[in-house]
N, C-alpha and C. Protein backbone atom coordinates (compact mmCIF):
# COMPACT_ATOMS: atom_id res chain seq x y z
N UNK A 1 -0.62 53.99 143.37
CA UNK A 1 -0.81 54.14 144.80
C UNK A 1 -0.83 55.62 145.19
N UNK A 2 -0.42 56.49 144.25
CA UNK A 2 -0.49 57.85 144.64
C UNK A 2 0.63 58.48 145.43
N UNK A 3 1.49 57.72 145.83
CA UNK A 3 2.55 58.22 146.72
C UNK A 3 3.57 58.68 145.72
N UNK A 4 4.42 59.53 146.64
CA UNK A 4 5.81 60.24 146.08
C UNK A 4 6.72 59.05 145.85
N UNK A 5 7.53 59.16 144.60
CA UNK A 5 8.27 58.45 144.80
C UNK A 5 9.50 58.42 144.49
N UNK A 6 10.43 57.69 145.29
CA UNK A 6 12.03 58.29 145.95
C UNK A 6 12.75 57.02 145.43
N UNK A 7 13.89 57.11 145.94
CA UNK A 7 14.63 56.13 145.48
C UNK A 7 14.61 54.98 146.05
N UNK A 8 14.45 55.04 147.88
CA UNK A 8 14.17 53.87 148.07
C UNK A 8 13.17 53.03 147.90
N UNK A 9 11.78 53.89 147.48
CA UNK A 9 10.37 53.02 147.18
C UNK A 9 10.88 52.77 145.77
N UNK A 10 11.56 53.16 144.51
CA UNK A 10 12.17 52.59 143.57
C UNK A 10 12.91 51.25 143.23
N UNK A 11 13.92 51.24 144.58
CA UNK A 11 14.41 50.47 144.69
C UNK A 11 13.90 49.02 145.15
N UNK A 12 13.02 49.28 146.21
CA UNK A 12 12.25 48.33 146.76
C UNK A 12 11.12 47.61 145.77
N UNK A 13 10.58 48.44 144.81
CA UNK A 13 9.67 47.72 144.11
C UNK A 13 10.79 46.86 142.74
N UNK A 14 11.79 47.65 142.58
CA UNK A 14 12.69 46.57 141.74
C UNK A 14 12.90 45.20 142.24
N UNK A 15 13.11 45.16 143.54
CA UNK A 15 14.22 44.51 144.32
C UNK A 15 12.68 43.37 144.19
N UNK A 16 11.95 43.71 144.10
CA UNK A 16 10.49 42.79 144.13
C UNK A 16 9.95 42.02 142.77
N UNK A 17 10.96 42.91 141.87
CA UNK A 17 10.08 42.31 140.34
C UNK A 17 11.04 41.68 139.75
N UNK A 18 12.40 42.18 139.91
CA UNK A 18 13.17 41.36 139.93
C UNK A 18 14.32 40.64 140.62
N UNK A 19 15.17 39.52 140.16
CA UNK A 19 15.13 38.73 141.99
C UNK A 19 16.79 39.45 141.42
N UNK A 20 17.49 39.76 142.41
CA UNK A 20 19.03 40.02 142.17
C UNK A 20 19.93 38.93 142.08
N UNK A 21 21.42 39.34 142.26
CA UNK A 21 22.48 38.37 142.26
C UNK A 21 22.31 38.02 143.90
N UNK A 22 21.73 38.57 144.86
CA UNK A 22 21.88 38.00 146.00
C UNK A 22 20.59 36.89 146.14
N UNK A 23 19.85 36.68 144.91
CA UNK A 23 18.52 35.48 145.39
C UNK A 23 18.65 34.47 145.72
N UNK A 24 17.84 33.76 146.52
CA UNK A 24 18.33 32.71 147.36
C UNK A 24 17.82 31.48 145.71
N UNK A 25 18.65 30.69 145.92
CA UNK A 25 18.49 29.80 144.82
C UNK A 25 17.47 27.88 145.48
N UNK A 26 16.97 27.18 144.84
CA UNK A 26 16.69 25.65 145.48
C UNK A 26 18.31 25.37 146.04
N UNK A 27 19.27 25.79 144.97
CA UNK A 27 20.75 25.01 144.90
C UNK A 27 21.27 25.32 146.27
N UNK A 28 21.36 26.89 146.51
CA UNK A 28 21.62 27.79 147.38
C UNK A 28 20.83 26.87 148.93
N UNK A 29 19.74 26.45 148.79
CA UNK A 29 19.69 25.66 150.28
C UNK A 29 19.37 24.32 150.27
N UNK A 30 19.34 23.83 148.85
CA UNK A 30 19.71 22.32 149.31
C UNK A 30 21.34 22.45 149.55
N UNK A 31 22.52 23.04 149.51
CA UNK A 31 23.93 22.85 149.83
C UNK A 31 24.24 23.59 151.45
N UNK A 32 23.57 24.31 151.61
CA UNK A 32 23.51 24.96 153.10
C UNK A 32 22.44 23.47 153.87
N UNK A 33 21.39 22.95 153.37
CA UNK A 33 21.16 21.73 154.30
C UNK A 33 21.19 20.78 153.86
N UNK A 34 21.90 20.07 153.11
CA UNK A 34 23.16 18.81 152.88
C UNK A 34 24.26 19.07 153.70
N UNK A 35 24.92 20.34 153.67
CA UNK A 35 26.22 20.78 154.92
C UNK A 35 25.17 20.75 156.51
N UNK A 36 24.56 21.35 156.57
CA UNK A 36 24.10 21.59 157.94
C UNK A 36 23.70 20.10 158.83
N UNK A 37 23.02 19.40 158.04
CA UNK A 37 22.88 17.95 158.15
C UNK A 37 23.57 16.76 157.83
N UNK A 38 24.45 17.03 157.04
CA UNK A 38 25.70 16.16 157.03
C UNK A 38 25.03 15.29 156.16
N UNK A 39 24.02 15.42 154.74
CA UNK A 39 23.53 14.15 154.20
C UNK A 39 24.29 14.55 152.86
N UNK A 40 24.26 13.64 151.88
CA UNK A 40 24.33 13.51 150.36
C UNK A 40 22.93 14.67 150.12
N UNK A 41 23.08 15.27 148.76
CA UNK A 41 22.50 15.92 148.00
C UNK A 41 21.04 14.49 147.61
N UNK A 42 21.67 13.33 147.16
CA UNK A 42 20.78 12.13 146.78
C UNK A 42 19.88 12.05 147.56
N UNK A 43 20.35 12.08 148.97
CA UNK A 43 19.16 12.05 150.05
C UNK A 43 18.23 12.45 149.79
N UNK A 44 18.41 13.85 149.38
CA UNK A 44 16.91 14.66 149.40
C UNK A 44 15.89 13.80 148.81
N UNK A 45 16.72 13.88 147.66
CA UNK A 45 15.39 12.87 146.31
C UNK A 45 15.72 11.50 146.67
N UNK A 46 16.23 10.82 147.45
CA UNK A 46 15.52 9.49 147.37
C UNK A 46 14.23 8.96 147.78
N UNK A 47 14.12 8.04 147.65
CA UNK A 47 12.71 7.39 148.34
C UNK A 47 12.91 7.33 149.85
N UNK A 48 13.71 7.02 150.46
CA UNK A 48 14.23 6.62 151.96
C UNK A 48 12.63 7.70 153.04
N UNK A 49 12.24 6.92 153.85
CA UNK A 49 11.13 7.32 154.67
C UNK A 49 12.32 7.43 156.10
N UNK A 50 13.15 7.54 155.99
CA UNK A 50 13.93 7.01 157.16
C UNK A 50 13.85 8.62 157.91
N UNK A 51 13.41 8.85 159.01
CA UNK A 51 14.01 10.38 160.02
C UNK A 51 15.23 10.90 159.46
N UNK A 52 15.69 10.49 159.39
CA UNK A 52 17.59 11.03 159.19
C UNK A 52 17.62 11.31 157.55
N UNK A 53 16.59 10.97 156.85
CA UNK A 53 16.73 11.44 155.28
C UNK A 53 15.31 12.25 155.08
N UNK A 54 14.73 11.76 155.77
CA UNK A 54 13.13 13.02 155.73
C UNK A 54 13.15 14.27 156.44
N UNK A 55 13.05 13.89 157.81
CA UNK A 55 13.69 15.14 158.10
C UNK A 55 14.56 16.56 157.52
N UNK A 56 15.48 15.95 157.22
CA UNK A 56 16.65 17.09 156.11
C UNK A 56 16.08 17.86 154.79
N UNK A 57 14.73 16.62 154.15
CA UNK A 57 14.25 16.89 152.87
C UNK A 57 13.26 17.78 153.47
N UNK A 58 12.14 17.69 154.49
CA UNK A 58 11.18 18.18 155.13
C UNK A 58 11.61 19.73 155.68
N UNK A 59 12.83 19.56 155.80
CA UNK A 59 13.34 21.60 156.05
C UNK A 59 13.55 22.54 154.64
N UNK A 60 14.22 21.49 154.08
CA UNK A 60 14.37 21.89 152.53
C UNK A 60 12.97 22.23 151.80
N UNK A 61 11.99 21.85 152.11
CA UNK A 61 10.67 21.81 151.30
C UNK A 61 10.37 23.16 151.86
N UNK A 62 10.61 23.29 153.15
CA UNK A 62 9.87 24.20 154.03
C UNK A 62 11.05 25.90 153.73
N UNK A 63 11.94 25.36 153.70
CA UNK A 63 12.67 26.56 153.58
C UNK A 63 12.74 27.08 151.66
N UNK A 64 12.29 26.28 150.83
CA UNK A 64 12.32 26.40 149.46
C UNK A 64 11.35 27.30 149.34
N UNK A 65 9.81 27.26 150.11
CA UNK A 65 8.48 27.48 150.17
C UNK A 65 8.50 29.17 150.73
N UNK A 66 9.50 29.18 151.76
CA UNK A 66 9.95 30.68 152.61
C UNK A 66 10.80 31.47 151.71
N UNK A 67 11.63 31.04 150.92
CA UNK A 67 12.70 31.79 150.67
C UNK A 67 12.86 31.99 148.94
N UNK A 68 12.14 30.90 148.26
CA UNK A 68 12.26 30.75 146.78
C UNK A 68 10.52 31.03 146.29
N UNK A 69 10.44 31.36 144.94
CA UNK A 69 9.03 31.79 144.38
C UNK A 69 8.69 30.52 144.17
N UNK A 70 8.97 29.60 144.31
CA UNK A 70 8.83 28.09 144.00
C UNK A 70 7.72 27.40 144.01
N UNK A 71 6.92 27.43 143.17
CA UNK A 71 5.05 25.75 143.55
C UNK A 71 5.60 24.96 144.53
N UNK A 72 4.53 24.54 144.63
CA UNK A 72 4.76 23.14 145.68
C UNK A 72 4.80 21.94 144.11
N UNK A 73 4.58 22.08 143.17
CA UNK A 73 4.76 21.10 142.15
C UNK A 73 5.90 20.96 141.80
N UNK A 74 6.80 22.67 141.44
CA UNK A 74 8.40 22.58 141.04
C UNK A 74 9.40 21.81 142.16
N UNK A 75 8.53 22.39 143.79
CA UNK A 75 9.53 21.44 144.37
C UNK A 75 9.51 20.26 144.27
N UNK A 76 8.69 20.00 144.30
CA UNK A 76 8.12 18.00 144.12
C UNK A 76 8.75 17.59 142.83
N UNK A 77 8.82 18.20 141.93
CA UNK A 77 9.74 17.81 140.75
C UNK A 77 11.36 17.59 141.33
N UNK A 78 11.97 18.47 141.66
CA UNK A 78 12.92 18.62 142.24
C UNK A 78 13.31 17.71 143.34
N UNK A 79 12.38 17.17 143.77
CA UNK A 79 12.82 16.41 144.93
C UNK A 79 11.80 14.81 144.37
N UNK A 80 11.32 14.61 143.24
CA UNK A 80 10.79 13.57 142.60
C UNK A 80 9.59 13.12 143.85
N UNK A 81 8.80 13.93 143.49
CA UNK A 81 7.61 14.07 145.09
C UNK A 81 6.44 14.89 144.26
N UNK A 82 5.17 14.37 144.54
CA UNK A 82 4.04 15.01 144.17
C UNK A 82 4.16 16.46 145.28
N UNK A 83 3.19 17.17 144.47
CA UNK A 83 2.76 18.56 145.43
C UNK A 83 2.31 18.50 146.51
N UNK A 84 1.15 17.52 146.69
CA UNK A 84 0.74 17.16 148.01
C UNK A 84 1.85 16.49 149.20
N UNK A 85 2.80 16.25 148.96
CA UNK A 85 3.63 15.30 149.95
C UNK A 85 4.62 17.24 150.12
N UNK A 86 4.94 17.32 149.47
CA UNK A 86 5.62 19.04 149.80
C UNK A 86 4.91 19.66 150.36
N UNK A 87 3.41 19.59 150.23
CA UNK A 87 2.31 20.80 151.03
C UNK A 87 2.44 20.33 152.67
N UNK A 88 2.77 18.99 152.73
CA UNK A 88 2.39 17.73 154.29
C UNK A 88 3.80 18.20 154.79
N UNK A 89 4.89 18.05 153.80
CA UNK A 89 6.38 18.01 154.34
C UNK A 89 6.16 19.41 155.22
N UNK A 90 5.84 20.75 154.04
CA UNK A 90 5.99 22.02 154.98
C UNK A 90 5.24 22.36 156.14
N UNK A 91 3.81 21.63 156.07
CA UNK A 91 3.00 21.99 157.32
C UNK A 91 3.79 21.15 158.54
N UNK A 92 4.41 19.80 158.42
CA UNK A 92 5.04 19.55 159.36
C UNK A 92 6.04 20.41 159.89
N UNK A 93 6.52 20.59 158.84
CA UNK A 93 7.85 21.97 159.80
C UNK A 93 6.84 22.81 160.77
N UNK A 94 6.11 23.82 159.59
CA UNK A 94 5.44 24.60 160.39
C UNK A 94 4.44 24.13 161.73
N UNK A 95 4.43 22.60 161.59
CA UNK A 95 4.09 22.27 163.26
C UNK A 95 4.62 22.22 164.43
N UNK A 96 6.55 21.88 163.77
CA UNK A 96 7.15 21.42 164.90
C UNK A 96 7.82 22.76 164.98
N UNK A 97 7.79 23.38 164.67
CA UNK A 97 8.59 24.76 164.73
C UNK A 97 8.10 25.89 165.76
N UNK A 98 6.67 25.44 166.71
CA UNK A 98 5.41 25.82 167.36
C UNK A 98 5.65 25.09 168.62
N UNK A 99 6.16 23.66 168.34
CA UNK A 99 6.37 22.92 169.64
C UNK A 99 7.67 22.07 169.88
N UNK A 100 8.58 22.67 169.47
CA UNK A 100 9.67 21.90 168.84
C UNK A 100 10.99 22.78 168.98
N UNK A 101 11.40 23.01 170.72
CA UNK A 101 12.40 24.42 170.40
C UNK A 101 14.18 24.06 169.42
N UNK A 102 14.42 22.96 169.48
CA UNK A 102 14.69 22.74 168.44
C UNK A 102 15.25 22.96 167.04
N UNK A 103 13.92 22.63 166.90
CA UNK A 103 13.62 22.41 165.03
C UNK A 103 13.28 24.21 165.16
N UNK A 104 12.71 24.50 166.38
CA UNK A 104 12.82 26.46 165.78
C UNK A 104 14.14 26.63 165.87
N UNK A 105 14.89 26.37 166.41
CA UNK A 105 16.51 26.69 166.46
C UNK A 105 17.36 26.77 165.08
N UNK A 106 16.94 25.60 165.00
CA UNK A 106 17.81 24.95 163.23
C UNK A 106 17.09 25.90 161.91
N UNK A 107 15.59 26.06 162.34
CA UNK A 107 15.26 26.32 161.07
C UNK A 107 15.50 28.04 160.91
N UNK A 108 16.09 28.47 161.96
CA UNK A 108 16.15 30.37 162.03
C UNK A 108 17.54 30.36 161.87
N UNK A 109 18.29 29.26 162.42
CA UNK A 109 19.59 29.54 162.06
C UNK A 109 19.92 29.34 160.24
N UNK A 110 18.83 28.16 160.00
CA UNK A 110 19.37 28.40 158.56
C UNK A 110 18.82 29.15 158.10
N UNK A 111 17.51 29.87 158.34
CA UNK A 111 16.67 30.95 157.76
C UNK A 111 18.13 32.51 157.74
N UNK A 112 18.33 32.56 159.01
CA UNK A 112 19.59 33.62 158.97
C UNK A 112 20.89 33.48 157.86
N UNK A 113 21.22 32.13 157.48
CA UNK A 113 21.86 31.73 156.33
C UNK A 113 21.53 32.28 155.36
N UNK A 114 20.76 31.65 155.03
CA UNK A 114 19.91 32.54 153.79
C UNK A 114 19.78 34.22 153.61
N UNK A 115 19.03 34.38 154.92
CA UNK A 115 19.23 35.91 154.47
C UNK A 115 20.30 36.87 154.64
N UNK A 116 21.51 36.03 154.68
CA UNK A 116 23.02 36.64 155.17
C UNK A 116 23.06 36.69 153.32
N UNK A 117 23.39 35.65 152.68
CA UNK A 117 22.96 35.27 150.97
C UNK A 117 22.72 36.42 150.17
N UNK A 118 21.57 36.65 150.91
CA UNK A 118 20.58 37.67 149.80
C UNK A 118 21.00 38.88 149.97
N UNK A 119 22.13 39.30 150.75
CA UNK A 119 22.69 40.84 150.74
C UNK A 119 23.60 40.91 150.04
């Protein structure tokens, strides 16, 4: 790139190639939203279509997608879900999060979780 370079552009391109002890982990926010939502860990991965167990899995997909280097295939493994149902789960967040003051509420407060984590 041609630029000078200092310690903090050093630092910053480390902090990029490799993930530190502060990286946000899948584990790291499926247990911040199993607590935040009050469900079992099982929830996530069950089959259940129910609001009260999709929902919870549907932030998790969406916040895995924001915060982890993660496919949409690894999560779907992880949550026993094709890629395509993780690609649907996150665009729903990212719908209701637009019209939904809400679901923007929940999902910045746990987004702030997270990046409290990573310091």
């Amino acid at each position: 790139m041609r630029e000078k370079i200092d310690v903090d552009t050093a630092g910053e391109v480390i902090r990029c190639i490799v993930p530190g002890q502060g990286a946000v982990t899948p584990e790291h926010i499926q247990n911040l939203v199993c607590r935040y939502f009050k469900v079992d860990p099982a929830v996530l991965q069950s089959k259940s279509r129910k609001k009260i167990h999709s929902y919870p899995r549907s932030v998790y997909v969406y916040l895995c997608r924001q915060y982890t280097g993660m496919t949409a295939e690894e999560i779907g493994r992880s949550l026993n879900r094709n890629h395509s149902t993780i690609l649907y789960a996150s665009e729903v967040i990212e719908h209701k999060l637009k019209i939904d003051k809400k679901v923007k509420n929940q999902v910045e407060f746990l987004s702030q979780k997270l990046k409290d984590l990573e310091k």
